[in-house]
Structure formats: C-alpha cells, structure tokens
PDB file of N, CA and C in Angstrom:
ATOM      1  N   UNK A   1    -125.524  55.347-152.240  1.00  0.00           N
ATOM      2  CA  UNK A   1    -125.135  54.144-151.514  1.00  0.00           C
ATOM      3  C   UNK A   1    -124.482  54.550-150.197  1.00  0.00           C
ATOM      4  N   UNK A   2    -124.767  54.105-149.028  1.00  0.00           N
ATOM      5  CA  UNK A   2    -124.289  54.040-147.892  1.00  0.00           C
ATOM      6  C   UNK A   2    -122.450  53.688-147.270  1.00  0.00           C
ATOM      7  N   UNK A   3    -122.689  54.185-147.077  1.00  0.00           N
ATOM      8  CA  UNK A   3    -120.764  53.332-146.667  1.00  0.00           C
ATOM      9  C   UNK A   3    -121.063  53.084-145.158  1.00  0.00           C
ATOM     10  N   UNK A   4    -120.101  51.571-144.825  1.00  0.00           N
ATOM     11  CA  UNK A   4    -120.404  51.289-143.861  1.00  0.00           C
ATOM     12  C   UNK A   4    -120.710  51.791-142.225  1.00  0.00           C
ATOM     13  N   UNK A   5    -119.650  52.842-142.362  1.00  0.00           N
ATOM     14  CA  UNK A   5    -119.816  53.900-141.196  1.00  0.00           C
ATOM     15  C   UNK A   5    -120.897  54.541-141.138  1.00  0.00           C
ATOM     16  N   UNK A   6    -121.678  54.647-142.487  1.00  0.00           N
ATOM     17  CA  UNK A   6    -123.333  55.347-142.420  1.00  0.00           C
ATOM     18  C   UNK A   6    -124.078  54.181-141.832  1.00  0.00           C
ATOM     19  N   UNK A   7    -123.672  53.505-142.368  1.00  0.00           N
ATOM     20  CA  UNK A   7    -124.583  51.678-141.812  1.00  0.00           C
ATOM     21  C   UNK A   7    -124.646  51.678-140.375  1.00  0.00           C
ATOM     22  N   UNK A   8    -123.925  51.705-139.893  1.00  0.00           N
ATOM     23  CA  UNK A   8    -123.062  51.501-138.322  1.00  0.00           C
ATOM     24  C   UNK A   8    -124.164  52.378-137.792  1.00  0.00           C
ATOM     25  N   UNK A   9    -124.150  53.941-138.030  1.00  0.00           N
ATOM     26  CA  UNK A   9    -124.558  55.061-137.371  1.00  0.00           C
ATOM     27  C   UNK A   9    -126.107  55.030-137.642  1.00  0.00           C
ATOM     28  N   UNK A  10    -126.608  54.222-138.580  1.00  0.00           N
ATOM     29  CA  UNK A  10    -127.939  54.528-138.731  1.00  0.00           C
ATOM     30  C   UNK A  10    -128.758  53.321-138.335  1.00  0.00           C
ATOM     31  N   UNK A  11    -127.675  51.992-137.768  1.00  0.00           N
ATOM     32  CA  UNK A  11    -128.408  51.068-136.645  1.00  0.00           C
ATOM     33  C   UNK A  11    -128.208  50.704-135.681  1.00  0.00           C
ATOM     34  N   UNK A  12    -127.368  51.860-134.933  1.00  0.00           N
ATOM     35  CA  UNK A  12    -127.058  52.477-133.226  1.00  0.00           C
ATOM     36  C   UNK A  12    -128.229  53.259-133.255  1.00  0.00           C
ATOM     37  N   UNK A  13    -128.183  54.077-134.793  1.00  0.00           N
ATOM     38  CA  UNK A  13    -129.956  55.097-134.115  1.00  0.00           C
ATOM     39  C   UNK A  13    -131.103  54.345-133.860  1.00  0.00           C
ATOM     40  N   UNK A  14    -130.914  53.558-135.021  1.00  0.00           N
ATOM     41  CA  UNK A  14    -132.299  52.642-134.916  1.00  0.00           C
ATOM     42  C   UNK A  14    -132.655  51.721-133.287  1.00  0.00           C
ATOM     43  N   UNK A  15    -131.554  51.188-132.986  1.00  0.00           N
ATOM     44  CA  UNK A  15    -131.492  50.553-131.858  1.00  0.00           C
ATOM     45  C   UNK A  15    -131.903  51.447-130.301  1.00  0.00           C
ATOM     46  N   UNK A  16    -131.548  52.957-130.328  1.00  0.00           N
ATOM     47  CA  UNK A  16    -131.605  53.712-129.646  1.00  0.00           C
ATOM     48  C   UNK A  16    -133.274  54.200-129.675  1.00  0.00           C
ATOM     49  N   UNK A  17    -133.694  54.236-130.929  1.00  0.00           N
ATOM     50  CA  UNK A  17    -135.343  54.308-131.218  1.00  0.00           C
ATOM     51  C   UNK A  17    -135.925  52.824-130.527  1.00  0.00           C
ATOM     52  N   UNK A  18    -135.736  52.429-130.648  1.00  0.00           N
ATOM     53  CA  UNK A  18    -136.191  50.706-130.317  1.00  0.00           C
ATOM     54  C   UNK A  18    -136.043  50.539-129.097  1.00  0.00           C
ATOM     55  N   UNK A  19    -134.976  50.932-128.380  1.00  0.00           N
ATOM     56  CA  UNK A  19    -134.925  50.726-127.084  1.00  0.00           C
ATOM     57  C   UNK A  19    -135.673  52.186-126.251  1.00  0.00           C
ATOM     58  N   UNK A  20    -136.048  53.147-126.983  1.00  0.00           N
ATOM     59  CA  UNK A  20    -137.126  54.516-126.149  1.00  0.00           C
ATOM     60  C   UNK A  20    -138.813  53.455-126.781  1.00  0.00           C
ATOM     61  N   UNK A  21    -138.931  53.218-127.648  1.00  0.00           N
ATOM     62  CA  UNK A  21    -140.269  52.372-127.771  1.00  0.00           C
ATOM     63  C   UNK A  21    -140.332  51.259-127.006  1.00  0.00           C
ATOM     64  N   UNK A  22    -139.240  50.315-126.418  1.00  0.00           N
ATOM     65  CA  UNK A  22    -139.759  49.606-125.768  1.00  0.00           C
ATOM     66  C   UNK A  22    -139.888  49.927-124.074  1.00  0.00           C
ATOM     67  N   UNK A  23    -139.723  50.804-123.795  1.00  0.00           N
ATOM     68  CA  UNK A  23    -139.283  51.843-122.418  1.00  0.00           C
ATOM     69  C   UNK A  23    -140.961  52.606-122.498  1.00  0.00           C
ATOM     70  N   UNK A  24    -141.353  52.745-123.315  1.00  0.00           N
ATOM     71  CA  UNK A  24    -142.284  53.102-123.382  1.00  0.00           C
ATOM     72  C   UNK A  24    -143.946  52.664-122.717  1.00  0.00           C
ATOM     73  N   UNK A  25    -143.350  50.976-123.700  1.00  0.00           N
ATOM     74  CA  UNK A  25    -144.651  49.956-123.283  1.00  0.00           C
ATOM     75  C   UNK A  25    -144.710  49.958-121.544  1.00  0.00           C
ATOM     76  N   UNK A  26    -143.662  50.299-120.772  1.00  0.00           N
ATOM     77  CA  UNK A  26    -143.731  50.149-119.531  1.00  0.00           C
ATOM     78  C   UNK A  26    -144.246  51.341-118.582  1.00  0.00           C
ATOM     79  N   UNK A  27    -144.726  51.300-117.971  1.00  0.00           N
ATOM     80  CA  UNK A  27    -145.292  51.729-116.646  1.00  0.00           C
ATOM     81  C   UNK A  27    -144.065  52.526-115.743  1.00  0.00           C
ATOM     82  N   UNK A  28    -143.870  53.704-116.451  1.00  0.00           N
ATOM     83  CA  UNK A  28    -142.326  54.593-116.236  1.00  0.00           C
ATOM     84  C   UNK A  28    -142.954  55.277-115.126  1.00  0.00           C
ATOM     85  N   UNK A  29    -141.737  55.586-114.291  1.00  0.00           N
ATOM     86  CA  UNK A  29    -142.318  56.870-113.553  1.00  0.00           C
ATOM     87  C   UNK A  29    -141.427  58.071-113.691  1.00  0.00           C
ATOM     88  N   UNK A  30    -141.269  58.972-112.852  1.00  0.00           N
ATOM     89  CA  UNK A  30    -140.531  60.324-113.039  1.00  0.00           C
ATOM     90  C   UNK A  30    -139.350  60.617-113.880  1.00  0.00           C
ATOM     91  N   UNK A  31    -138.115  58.877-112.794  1.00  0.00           N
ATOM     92  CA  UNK A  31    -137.536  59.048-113.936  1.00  0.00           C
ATOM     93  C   UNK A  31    -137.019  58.128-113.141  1.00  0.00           C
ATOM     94  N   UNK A  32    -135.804  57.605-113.914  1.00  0.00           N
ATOM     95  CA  UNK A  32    -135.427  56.242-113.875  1.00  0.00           C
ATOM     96  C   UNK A  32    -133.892  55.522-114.947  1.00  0.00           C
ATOM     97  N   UNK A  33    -133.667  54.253-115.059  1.00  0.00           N
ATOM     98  CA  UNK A  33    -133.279  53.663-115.880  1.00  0.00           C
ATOM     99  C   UNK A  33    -133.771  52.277-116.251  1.00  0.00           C
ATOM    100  N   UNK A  34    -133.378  52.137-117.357  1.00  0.00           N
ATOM    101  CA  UNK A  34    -133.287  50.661-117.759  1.00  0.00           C
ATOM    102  C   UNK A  34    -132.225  50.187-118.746  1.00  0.00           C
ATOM    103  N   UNK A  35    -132.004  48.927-118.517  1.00  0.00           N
ATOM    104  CA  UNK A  35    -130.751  48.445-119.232  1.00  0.00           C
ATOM    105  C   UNK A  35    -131.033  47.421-119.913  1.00  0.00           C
ATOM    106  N   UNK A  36    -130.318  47.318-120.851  1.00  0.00           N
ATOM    107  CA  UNK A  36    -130.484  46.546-122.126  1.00  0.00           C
ATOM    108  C   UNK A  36    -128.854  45.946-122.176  1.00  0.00           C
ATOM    109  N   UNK A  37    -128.828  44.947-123.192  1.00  0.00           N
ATOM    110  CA  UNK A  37    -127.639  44.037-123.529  1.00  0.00           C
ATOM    111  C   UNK A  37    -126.770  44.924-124.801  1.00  0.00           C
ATOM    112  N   UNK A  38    -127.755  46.063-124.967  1.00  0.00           N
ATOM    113  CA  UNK A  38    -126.902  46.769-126.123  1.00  0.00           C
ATOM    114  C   UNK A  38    -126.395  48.124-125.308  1.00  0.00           C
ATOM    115  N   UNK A  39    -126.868  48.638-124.096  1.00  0.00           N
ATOM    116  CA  UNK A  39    -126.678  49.958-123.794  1.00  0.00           C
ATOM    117  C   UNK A  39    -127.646  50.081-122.354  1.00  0.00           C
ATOM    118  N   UNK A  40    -127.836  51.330-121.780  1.00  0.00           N
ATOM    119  CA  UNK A  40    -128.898  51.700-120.483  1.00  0.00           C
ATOM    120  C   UNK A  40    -129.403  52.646-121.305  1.00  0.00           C
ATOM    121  N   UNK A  41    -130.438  53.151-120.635  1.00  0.00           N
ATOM    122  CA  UNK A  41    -131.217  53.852-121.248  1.00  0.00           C
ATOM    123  C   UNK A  41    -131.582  54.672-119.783  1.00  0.00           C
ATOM    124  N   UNK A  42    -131.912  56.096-119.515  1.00  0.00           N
ATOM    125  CA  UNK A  42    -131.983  56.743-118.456  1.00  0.00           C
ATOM    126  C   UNK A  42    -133.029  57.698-119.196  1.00  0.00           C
ATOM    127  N   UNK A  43    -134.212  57.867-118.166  1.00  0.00           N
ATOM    128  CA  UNK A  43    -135.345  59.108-118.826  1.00  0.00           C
ATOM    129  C   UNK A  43    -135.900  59.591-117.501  1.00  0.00           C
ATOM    130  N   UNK A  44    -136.287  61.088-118.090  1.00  0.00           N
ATOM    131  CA  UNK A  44    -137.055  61.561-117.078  1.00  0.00           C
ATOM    132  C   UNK A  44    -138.396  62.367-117.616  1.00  0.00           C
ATOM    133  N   UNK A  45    -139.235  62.411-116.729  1.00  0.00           N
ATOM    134  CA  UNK A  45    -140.765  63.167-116.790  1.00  0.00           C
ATOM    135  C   UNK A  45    -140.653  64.650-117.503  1.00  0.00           C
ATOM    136  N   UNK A  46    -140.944  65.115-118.419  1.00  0.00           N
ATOM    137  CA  UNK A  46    -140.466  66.821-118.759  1.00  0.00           C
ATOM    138  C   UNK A  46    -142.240  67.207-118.664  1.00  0.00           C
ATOM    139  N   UNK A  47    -143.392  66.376-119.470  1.00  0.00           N
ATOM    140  CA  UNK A  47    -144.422  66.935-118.834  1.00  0.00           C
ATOM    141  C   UNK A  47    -145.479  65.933-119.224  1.00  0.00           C
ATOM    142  N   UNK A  48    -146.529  66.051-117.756  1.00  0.00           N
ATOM    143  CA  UNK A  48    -147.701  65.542-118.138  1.00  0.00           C
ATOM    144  C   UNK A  48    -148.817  65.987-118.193  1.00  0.00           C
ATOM    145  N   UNK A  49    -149.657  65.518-119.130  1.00  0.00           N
ATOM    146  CA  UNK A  49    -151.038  66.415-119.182  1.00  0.00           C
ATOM    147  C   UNK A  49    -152.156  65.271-119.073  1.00  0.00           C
ATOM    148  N   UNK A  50    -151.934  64.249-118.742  1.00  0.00           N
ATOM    149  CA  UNK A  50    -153.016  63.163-118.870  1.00  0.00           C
ATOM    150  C   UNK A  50    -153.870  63.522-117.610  1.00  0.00           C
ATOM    151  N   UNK A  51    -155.288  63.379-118.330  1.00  0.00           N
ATOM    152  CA  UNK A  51    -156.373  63.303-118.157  1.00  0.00           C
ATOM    153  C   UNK A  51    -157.772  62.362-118.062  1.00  0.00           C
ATOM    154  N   UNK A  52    -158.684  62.083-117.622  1.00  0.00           N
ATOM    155  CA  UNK A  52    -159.647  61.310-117.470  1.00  0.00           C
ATOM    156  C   UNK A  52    -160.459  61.583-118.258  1.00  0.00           C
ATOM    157  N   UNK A  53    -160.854  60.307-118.685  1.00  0.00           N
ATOM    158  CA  UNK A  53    -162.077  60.747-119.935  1.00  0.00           C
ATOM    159  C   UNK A  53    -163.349  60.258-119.158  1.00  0.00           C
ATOM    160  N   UNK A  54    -164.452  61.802-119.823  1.00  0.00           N
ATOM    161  CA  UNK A  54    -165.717  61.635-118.704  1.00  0.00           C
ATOM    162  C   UNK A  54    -166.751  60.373-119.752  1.00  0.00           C
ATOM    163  N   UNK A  55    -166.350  60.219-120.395  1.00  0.00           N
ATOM    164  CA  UNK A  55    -167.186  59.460-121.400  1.00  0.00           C
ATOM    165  C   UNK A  55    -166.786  57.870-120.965  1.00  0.00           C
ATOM    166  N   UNK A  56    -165.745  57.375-120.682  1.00  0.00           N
ATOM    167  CA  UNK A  56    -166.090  56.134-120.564  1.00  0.00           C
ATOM    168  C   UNK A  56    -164.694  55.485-119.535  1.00  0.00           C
ATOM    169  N   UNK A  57    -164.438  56.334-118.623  1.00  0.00           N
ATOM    170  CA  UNK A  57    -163.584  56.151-117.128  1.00  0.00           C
ATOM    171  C   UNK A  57    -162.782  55.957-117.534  1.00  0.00           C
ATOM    172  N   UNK A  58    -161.948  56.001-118.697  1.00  0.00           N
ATOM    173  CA  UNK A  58    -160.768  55.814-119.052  1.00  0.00           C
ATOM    174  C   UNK A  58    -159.423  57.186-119.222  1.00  0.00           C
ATOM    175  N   UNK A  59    -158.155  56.630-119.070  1.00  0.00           N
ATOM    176  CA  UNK A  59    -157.156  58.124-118.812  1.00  0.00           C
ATOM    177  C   UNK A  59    -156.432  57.973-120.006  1.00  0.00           C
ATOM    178  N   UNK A  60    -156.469  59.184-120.673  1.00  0.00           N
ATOM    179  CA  UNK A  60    -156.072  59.659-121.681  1.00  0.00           C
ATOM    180  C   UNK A  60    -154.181  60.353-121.113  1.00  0.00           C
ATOM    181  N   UNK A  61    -153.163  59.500-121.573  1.00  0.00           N
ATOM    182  CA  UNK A  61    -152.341  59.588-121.235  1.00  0.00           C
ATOM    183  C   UNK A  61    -151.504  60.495-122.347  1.00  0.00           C
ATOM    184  N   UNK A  62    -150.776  61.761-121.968  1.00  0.00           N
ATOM    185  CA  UNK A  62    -150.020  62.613-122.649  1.00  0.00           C
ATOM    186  C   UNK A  62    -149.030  63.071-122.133  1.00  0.00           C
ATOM    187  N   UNK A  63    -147.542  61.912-122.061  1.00  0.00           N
ATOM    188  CA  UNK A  63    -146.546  62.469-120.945  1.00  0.00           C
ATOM    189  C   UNK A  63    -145.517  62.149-122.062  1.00  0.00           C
ATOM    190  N   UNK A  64    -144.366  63.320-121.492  1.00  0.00           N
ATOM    191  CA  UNK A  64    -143.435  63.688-122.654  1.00  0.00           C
ATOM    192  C   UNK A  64    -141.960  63.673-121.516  1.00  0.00           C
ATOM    193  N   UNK A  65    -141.128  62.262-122.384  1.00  0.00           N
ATOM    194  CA  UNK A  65    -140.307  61.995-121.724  1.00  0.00           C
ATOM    195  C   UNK A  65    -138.485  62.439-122.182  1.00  0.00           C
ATOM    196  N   UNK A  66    -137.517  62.389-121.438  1.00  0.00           N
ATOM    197  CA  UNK A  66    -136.215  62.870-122.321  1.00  0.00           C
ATOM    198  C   UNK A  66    -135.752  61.308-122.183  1.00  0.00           C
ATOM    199  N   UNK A  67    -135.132  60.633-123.198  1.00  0.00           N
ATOM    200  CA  UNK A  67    -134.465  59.569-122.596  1.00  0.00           C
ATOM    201  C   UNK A  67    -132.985  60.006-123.142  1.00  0.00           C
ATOM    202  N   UNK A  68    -131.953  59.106-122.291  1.00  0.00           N
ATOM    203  CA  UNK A  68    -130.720  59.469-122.682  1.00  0.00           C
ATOM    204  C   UNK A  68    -130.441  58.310-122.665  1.00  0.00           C
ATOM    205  N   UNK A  69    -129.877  57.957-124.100  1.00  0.00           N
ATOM    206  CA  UNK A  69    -129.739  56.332-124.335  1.00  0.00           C
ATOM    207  C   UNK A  69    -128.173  56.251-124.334  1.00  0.00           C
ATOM    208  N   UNK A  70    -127.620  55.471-123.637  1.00  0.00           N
ATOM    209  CA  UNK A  70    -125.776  55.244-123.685  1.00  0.00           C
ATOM    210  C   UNK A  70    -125.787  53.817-124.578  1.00  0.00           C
ATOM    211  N   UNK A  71    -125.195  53.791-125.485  1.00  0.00           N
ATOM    212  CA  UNK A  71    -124.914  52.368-126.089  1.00  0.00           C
ATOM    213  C   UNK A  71    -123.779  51.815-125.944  1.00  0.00           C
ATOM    214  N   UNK A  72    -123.466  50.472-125.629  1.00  0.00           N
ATOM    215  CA  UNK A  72    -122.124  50.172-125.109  1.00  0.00           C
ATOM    216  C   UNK A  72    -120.774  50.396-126.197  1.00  0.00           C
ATOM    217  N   UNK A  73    -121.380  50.745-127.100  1.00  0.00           N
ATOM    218  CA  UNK A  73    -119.714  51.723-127.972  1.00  0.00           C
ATOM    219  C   UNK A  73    -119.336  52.873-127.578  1.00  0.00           C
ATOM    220  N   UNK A  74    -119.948  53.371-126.805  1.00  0.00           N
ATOM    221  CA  UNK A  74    -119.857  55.059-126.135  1.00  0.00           C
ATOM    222  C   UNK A  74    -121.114  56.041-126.852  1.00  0.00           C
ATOM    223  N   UNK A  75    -121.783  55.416-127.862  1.00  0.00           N
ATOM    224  CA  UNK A  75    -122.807  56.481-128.777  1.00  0.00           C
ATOM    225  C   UNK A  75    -123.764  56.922-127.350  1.00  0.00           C
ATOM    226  N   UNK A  76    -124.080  58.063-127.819  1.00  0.00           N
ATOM    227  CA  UNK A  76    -124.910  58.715-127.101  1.00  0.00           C
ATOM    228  C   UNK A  76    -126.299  59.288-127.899  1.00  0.00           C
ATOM    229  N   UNK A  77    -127.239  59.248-127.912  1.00  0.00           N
ATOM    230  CA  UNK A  77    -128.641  59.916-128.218  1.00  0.00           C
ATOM    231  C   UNK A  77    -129.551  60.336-127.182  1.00  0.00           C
ATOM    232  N   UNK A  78    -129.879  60.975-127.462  1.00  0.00           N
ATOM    233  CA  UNK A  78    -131.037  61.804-126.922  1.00  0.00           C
ATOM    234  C   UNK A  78    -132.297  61.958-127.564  1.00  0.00           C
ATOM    235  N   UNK A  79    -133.398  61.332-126.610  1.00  0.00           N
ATOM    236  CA  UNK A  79    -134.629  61.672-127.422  1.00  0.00           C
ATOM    237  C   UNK A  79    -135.812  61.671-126.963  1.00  0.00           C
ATOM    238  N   UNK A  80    -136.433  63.108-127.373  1.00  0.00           N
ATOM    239  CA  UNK A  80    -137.490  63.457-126.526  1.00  0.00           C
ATOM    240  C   UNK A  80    -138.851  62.850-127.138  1.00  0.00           C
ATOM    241  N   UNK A  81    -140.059  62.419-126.502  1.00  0.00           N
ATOM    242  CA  UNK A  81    -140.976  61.617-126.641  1.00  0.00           C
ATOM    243  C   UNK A  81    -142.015  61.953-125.482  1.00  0.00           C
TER     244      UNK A  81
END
C-alpha cells in the first residue's frame, strides 16, 4: 500500500510525463519552453536523425529531446525522449 507521500510523488511524475507528451504533439524546435497551470516545461534538441521516405514523400521523424519540467511545488524532473 502506498502512503500518501508515495501518492503525491507518483502524480507530480505522472503529470511531468503528461506534460513531455503533450510538448510533444507540437511542432518544437531546438529548444524552447512551455508553460502549463501546473509547472513550465523547458527542452532542448540532443539529436536528430529524421529522414525522408523515398517510398511515399513522407519524413520519418527521429528527434530526441531533454525536457526539464519545473512543477509549481519546486519538483523537478528530467526527461529524455
């Protein structure tokens, strides 16, 4: 069983996952921020390998980002993607 302080800590992570997936759906560039009502979120470019596919004009996107998520309690995560 969990105790609440595990509770706490394991839906600041969750929230910190949730807010790099929705950072995601967007059209990022090098690097940047975005802010949320729970925290900012700050990421940058570490690498890209995307490529064009000769088969049907479409880009095969493979970019690997750091985000550094601040949540407004002071939590901090880090997470690479």
């Amino acid at each position: 069983m969990l105790t609440a302080q595990q509770l706490k800590i394991e839906k600041e992570r969750l929230t910190a996952e949730l807010m790099v997936s929705l950072a995601l759906k967007k059209d990022l560039k090098t690097s940047g921020q975005l802010n949320f009502d729970c925290g900012n979120l700050t990421y940058k470019l570490l690498t890209d390998l995307s490529a064009d596919s000769t088969s049907g004009g479409q880009t095969v996107s493979n970019k690997t980002y750091c985000f550094d998520v601040r949540l407004k309690d002071g939590r901090i995560y880090q997470i690479v993607k």
